[in-house]
N, C-alpha and C. Protein backbone atom coordinates (compact mmCIF):
# COMPACT_ATOMS: atom_id res chain seq x y z
N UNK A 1 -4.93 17.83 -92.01
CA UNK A 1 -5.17 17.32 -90.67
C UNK A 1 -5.83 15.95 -90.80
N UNK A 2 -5.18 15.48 -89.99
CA UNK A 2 -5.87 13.20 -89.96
C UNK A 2 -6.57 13.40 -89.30
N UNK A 3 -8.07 12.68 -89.20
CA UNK A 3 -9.39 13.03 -88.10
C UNK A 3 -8.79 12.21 -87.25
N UNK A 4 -9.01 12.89 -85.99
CA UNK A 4 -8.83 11.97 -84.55
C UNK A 4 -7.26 12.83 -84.14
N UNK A 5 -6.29 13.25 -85.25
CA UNK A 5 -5.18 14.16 -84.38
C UNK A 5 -5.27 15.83 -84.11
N UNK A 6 -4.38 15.81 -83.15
CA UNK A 6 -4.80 17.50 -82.71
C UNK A 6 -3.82 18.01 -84.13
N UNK A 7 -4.28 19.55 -84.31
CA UNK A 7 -3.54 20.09 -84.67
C UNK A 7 -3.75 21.67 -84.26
N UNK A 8 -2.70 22.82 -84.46
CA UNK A 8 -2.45 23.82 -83.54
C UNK A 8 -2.37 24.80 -85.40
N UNK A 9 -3.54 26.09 -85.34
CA UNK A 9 -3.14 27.16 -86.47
C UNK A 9 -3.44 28.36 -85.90
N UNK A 10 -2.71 29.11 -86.31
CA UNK A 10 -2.78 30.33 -85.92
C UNK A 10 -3.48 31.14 -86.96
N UNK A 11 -3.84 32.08 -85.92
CA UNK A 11 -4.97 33.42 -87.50
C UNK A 11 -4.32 34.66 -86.63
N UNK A 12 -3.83 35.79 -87.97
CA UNK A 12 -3.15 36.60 -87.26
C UNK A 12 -3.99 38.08 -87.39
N UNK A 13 -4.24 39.08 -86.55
CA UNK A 13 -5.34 39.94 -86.63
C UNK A 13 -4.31 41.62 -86.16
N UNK A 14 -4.49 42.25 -86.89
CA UNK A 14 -4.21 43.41 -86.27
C UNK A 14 -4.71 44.48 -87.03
N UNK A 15 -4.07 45.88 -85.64
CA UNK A 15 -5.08 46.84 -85.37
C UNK A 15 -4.59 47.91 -86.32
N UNK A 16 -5.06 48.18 -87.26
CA UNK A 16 -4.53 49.08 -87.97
C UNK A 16 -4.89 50.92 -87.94
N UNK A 17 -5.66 50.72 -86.74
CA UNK A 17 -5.97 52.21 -85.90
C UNK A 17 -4.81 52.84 -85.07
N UNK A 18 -4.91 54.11 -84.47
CA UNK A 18 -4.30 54.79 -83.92
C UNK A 18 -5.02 54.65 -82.21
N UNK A 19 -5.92 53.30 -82.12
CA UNK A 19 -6.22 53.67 -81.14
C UNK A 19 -6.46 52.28 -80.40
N UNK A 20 -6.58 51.89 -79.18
CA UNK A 20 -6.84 50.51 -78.75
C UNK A 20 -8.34 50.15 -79.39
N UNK A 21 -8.08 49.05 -79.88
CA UNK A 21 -9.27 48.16 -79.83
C UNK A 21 -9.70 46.83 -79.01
N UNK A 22 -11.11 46.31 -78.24
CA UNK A 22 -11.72 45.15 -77.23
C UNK A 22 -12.30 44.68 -78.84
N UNK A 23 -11.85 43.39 -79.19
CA UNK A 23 -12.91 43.02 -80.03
C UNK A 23 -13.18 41.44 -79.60
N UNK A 24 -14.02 41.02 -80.30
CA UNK A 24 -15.01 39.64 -80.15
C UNK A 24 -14.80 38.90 -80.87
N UNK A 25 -13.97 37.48 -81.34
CA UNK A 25 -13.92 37.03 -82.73
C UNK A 25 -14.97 35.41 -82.75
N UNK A 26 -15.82 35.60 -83.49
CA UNK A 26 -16.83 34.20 -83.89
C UNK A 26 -16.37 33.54 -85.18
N UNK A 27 -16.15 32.27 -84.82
CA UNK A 27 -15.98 30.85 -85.98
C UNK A 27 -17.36 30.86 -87.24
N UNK A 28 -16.78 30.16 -88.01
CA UNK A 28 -17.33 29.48 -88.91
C UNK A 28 -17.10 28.06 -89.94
N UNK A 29 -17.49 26.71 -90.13
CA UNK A 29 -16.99 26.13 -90.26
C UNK A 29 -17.63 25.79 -91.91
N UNK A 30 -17.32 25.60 -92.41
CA UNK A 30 -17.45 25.16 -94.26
C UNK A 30 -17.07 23.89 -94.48
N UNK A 31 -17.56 22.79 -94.97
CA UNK A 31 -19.21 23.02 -95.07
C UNK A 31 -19.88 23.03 -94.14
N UNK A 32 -20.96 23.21 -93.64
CA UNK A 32 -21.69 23.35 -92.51
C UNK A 32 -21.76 22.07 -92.02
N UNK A 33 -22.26 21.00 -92.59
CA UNK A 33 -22.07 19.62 -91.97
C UNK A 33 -21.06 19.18 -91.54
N UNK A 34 -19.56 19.45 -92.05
CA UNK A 34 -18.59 19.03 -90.67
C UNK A 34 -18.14 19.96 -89.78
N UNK A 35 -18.76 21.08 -89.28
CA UNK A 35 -19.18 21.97 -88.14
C UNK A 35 -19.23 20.49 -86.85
N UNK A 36 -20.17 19.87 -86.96
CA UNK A 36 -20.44 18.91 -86.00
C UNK A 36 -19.31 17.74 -85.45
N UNK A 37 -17.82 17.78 -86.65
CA UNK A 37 -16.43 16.99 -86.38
C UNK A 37 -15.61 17.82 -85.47
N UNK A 38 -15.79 19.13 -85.65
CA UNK A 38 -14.80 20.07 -85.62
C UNK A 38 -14.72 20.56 -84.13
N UNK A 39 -14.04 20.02 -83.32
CA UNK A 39 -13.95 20.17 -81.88
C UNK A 39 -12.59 21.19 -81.35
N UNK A 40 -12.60 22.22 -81.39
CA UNK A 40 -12.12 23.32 -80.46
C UNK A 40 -11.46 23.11 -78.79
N UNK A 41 -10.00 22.60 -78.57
CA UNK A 41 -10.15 22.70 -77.25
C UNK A 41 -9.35 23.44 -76.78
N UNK A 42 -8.97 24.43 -77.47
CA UNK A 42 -8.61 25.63 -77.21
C UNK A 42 -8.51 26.62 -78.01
N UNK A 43 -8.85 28.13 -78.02
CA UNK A 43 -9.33 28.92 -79.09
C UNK A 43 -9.70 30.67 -78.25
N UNK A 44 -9.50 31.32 -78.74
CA UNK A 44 -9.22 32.71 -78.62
C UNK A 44 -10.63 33.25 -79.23
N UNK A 45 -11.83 32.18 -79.82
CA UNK A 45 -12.44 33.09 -79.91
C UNK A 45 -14.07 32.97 -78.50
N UNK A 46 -14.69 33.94 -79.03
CA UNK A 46 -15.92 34.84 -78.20
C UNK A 46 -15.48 34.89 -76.39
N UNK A 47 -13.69 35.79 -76.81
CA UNK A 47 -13.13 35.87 -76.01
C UNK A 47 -12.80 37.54 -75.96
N UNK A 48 -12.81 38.46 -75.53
CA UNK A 48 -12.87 39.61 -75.94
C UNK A 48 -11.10 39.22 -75.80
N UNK A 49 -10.40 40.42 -76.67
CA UNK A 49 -8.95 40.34 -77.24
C UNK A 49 -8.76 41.81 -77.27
N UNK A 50 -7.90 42.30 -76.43
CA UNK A 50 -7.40 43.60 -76.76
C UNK A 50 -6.27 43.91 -78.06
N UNK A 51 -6.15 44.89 -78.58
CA UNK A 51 -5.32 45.16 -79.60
C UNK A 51 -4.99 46.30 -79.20
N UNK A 52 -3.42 47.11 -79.65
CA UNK A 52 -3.08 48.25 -79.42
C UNK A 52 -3.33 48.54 -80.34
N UNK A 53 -2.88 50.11 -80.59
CA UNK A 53 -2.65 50.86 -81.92
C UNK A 53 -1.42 50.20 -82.66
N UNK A 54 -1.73 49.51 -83.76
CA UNK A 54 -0.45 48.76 -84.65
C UNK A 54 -0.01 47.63 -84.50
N UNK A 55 -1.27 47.15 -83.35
CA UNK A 55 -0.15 46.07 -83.09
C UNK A 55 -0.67 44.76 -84.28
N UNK A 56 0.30 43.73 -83.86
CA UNK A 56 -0.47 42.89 -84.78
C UNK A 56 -0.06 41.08 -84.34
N UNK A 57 -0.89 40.53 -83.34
CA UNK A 57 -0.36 39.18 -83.03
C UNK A 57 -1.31 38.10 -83.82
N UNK A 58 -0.62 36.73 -83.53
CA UNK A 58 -1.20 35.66 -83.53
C UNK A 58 -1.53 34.86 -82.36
N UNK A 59 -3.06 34.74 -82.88
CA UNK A 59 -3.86 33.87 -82.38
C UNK A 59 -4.32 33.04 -82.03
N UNK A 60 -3.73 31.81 -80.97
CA UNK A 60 -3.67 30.45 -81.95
C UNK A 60 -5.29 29.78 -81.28
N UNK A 61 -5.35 28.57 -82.31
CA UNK A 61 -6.85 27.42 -81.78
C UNK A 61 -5.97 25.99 -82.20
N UNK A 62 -6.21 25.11 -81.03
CA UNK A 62 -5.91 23.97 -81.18
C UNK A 62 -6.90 23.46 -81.09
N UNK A 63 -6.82 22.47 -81.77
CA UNK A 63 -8.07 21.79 -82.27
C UNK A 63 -7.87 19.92 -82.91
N UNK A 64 -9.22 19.32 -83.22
CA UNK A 64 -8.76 18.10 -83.94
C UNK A 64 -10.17 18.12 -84.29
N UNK A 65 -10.13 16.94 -85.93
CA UNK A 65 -11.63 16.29 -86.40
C UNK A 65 -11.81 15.03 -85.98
N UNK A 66 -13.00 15.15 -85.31
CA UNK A 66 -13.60 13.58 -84.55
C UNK A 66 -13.19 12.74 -85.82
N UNK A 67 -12.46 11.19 -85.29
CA UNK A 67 -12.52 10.10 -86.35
C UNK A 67 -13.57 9.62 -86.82
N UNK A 68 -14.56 9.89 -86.36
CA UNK A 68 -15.97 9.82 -86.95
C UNK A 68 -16.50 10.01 -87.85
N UNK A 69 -15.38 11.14 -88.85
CA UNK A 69 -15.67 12.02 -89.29
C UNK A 69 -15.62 10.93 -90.71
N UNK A 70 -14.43 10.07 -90.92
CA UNK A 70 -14.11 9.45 -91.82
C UNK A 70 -15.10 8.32 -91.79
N UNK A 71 -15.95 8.11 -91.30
CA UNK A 71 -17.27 7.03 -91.43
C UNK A 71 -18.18 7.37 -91.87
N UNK A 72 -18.47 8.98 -91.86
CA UNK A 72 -19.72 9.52 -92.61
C UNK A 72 -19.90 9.41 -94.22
N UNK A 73 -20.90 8.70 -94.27
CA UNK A 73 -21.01 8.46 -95.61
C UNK A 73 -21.17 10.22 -96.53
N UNK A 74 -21.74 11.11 -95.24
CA UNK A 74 -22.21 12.41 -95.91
C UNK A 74 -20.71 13.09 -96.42
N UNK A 75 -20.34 12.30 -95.46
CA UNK A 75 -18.69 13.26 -95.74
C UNK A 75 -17.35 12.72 -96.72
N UNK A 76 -17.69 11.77 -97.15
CA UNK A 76 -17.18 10.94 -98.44
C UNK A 76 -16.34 11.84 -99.04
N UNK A 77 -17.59 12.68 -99.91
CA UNK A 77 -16.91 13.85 -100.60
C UNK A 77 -15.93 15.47 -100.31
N UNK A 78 -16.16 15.21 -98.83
CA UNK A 78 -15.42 16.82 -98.19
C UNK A 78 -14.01 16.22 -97.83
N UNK A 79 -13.05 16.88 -98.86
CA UNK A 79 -11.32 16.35 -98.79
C UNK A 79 -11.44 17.71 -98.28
N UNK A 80 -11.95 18.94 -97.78
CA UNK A 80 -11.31 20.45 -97.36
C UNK A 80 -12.43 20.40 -96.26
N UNK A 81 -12.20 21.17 -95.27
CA UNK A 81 -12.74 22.12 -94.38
C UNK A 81 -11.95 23.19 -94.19
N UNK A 82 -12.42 24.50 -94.11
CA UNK A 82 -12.57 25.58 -93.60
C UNK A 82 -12.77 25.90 -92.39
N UNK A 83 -12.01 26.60 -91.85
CA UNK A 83 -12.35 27.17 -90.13
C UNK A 83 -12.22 28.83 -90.48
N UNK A 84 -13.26 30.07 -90.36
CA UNK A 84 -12.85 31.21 -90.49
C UNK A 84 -13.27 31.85 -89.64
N UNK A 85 -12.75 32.87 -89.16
CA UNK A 85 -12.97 34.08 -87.74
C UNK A 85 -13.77 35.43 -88.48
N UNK A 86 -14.50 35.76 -88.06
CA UNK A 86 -14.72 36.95 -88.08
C UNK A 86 -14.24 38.09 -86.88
N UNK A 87 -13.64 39.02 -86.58
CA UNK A 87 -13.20 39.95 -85.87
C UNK A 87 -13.64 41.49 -85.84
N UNK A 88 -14.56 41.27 -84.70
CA UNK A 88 -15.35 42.60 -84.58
C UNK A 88 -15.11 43.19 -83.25
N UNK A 89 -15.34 44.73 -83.04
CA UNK A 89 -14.81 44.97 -82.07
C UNK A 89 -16.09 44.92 -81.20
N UNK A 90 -15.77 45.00 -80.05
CA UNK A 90 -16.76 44.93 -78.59
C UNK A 90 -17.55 46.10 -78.55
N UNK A 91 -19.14 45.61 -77.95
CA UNK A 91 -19.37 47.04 -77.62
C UNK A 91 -19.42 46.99 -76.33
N UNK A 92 -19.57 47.88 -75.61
CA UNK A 92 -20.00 47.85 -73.85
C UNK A 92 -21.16 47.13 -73.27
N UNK A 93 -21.00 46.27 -72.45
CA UNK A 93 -22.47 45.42 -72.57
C UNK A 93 -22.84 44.37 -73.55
N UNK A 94 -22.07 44.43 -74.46
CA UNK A 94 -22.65 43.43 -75.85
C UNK A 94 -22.43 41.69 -75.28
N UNK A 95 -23.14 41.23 -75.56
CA UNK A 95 -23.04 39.72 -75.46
C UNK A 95 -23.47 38.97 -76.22
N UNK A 96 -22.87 37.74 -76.85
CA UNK A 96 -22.82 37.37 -78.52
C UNK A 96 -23.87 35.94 -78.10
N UNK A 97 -24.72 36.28 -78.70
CA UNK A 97 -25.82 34.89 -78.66
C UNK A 97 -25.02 33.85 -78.91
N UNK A 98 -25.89 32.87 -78.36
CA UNK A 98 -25.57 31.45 -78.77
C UNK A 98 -25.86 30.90 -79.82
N UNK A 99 -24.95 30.22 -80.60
CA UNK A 99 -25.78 30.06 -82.21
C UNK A 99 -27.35 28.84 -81.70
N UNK A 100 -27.77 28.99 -82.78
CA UNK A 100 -29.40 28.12 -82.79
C UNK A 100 -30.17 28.57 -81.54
N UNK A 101 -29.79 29.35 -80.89
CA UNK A 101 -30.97 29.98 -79.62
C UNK A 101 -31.35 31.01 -79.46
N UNK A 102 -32.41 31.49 -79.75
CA UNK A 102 -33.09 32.91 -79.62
C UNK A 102 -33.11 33.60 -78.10
């Protein structure tokens, strides 16, 4: 991906139960310092997502890295980023903090 263009990936998740699953899926970005390039403007996650029994779709997040990104002297050395989901199921009532706020 060129910083400053969109690009569109899919992450594909399925239910390998006999039974419906509501789950919750939260990001993570590697290294943690270009977390702050990495702009999301569209994305499936801390979105609750139903799943059937078996089923198994894709997910997509479109996204782009601020051109900014290529001026950081911190970021010289990061030729990779990482974007990864975790996928957990819902509980009733549950509501997923905000990262950095108690």
């Amino acid at each position: 991906v060129v910083p400053g263009e969109t690009a569109l990936a899919f992450y594909k998740a399925k239910n390998p139960t006999d039974k419906p699953i509501i789950g919750i899926s939260t990001y993570n970005v590697v290294p943690f310092e270009a977390g702050q390039y990495f702009n999301k403007i569209q994305c499936f996650c801390f979105e609750e997502q139903r799943l059937n029994p078996q089923e198994e779709v894709d997910m997509p997040v479109f996204f782009y890295i601020d051109p900014e990104f290529a001026d950081d002297p911190k970021m010289a050395k990061v030729d990779l980023i990482t974007l990864s989901y975790t996928f957990f199921e819902a509980k009733e009532g549950q509501k997923l903090p905000l990262p950095g706020y108690q």
